[in-house]
N, C-alpha and C. Protein backbone atom coordinates (compact mmCIF):
# COMPACT_ATOMS: atom_id res chain seq x y z
N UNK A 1 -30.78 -13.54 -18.52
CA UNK A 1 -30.03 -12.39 -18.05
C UNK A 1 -28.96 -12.07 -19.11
N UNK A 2 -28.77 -10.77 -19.16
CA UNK A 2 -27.91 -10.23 -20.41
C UNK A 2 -26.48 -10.42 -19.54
N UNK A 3 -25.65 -10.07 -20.80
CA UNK A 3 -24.46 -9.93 -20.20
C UNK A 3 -23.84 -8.35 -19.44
N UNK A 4 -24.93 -7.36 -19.67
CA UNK A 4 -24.48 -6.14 -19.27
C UNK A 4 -25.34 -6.47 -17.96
N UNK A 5 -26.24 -7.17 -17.84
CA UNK A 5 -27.01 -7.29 -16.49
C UNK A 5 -26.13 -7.97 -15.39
N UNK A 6 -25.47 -9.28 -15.93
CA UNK A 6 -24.85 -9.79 -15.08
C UNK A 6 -23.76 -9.05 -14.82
N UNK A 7 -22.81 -8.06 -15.32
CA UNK A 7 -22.00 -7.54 -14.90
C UNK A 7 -21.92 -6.35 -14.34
N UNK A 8 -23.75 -5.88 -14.46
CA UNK A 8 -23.58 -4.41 -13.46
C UNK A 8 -23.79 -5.05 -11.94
N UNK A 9 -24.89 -6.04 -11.93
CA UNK A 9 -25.36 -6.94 -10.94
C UNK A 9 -23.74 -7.17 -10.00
N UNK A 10 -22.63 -7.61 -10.96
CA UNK A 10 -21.59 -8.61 -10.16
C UNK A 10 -20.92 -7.00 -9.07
N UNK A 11 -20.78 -6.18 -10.49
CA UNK A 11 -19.94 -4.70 -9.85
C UNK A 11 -20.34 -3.89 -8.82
N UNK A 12 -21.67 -4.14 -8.74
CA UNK A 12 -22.62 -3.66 -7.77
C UNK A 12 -22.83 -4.38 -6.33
N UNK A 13 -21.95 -5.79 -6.43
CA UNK A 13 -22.10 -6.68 -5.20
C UNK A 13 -20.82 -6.53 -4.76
N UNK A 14 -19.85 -6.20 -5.83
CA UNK A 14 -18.29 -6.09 -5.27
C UNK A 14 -18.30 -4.96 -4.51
N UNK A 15 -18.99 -4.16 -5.16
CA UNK A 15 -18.57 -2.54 -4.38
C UNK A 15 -19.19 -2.27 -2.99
N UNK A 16 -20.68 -3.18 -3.03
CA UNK A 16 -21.34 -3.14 -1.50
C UNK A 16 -20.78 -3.76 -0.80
N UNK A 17 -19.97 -5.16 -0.77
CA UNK A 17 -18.73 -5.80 0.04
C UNK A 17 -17.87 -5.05 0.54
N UNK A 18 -16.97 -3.77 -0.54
CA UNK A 18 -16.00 -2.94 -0.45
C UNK A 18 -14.76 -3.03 -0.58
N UNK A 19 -15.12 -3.93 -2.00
CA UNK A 19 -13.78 -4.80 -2.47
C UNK A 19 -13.51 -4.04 -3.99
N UNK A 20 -14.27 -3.24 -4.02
CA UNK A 20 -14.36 -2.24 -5.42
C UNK A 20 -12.56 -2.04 -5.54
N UNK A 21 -11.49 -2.24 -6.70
CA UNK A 21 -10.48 -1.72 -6.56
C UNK A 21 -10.86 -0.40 -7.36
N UNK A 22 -9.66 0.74 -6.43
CA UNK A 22 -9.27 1.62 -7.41
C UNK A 22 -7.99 2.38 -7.50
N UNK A 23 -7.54 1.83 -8.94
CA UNK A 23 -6.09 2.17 -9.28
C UNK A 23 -5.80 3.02 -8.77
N UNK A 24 -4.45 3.37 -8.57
CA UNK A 24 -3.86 4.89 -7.74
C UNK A 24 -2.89 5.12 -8.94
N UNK A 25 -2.87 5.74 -9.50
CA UNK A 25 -1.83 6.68 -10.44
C UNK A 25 -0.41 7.45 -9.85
N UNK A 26 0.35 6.45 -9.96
CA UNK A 26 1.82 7.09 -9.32
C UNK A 26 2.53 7.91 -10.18
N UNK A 27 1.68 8.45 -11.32
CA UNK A 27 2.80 8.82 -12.30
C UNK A 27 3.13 10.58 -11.83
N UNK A 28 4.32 11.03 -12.72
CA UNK A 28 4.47 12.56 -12.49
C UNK A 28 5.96 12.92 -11.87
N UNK A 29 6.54 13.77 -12.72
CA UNK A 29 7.79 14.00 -12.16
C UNK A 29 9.14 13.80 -12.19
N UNK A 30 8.91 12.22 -12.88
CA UNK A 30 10.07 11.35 -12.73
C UNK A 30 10.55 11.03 -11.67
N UNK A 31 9.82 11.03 -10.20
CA UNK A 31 10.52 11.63 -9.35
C UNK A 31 10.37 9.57 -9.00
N UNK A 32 10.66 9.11 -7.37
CA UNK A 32 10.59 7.94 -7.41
C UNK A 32 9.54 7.54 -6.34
N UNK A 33 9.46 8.85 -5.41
CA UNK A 33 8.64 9.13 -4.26
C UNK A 33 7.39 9.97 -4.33
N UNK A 34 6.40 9.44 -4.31
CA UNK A 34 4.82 9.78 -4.88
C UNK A 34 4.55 9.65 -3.53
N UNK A 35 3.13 10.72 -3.45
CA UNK A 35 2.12 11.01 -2.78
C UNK A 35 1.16 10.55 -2.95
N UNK A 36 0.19 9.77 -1.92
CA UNK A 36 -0.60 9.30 -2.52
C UNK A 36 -2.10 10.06 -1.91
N UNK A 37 -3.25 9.89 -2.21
CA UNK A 37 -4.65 10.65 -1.98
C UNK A 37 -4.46 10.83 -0.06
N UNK A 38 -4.25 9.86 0.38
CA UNK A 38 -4.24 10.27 2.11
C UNK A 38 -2.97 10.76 3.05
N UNK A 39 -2.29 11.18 1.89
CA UNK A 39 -0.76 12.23 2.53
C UNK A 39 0.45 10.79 2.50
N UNK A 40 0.24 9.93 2.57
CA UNK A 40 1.49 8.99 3.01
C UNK A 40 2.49 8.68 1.31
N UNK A 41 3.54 8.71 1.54
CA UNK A 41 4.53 8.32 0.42
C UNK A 41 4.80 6.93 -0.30
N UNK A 42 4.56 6.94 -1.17
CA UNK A 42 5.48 5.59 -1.55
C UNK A 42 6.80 5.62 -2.34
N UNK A 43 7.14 4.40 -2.61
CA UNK A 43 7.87 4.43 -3.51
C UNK A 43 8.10 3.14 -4.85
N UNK A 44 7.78 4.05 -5.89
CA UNK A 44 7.46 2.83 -7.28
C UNK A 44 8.65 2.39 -7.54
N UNK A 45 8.73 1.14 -7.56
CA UNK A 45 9.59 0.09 -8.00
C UNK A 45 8.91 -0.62 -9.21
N UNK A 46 7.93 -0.55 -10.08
CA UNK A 46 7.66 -0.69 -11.35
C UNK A 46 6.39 -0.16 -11.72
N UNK A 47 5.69 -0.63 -12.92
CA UNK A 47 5.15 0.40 -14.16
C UNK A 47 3.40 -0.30 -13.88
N UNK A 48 3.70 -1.49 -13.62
CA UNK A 48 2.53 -2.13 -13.68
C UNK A 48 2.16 -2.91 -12.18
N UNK A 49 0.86 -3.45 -12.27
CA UNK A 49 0.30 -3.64 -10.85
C UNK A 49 -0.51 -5.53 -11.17
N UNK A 50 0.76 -6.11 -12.23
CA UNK A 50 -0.19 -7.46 -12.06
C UNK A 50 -0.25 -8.24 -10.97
N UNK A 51 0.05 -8.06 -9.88
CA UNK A 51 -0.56 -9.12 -8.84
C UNK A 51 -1.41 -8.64 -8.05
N UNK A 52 -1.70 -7.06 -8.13
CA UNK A 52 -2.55 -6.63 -7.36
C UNK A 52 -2.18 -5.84 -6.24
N UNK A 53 -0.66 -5.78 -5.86
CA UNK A 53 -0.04 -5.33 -4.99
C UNK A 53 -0.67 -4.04 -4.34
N UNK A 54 -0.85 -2.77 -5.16
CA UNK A 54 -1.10 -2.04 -4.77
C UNK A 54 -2.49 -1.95 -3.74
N UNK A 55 -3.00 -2.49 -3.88
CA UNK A 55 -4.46 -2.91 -3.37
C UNK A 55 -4.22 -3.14 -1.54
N UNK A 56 -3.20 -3.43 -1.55
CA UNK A 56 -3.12 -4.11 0.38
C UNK A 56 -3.11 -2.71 0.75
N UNK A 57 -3.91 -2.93 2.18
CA UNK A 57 -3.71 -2.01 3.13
C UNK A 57 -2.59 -2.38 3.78
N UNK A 58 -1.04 -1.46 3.15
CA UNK A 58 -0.01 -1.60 4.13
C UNK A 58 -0.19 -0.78 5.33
């Protein structure tokens, strides 16, 4: 098995689970309070997403 095999194979098992992430882009505005795709607000307290935070269903 190639390595592009094993990794369409892996992306293709994540996404049928429904564990697929996908980034949300808070940028725009300068403002501090973003909108996000399903109407609800947040608010960014930093630039980057290394623990994954954004990902929970709050």
């Amino acid at each position: 098995m190639t390595w592009r095999q094993w990794t369409s194979e892996r992306n293709e098992t994540i996404q049928a689970q429904g564990r697929w992430r996908t980034v949300q882009d808070l940028h725009g505005n300068n403002r501090a309070d973003r909108n996000l795709p399903d109407g609800s607000t947040v608010v960014a307290f930093a630039s980057n997403d290394y623990l994954g935070l954004t990902s929970i269903p709050w």
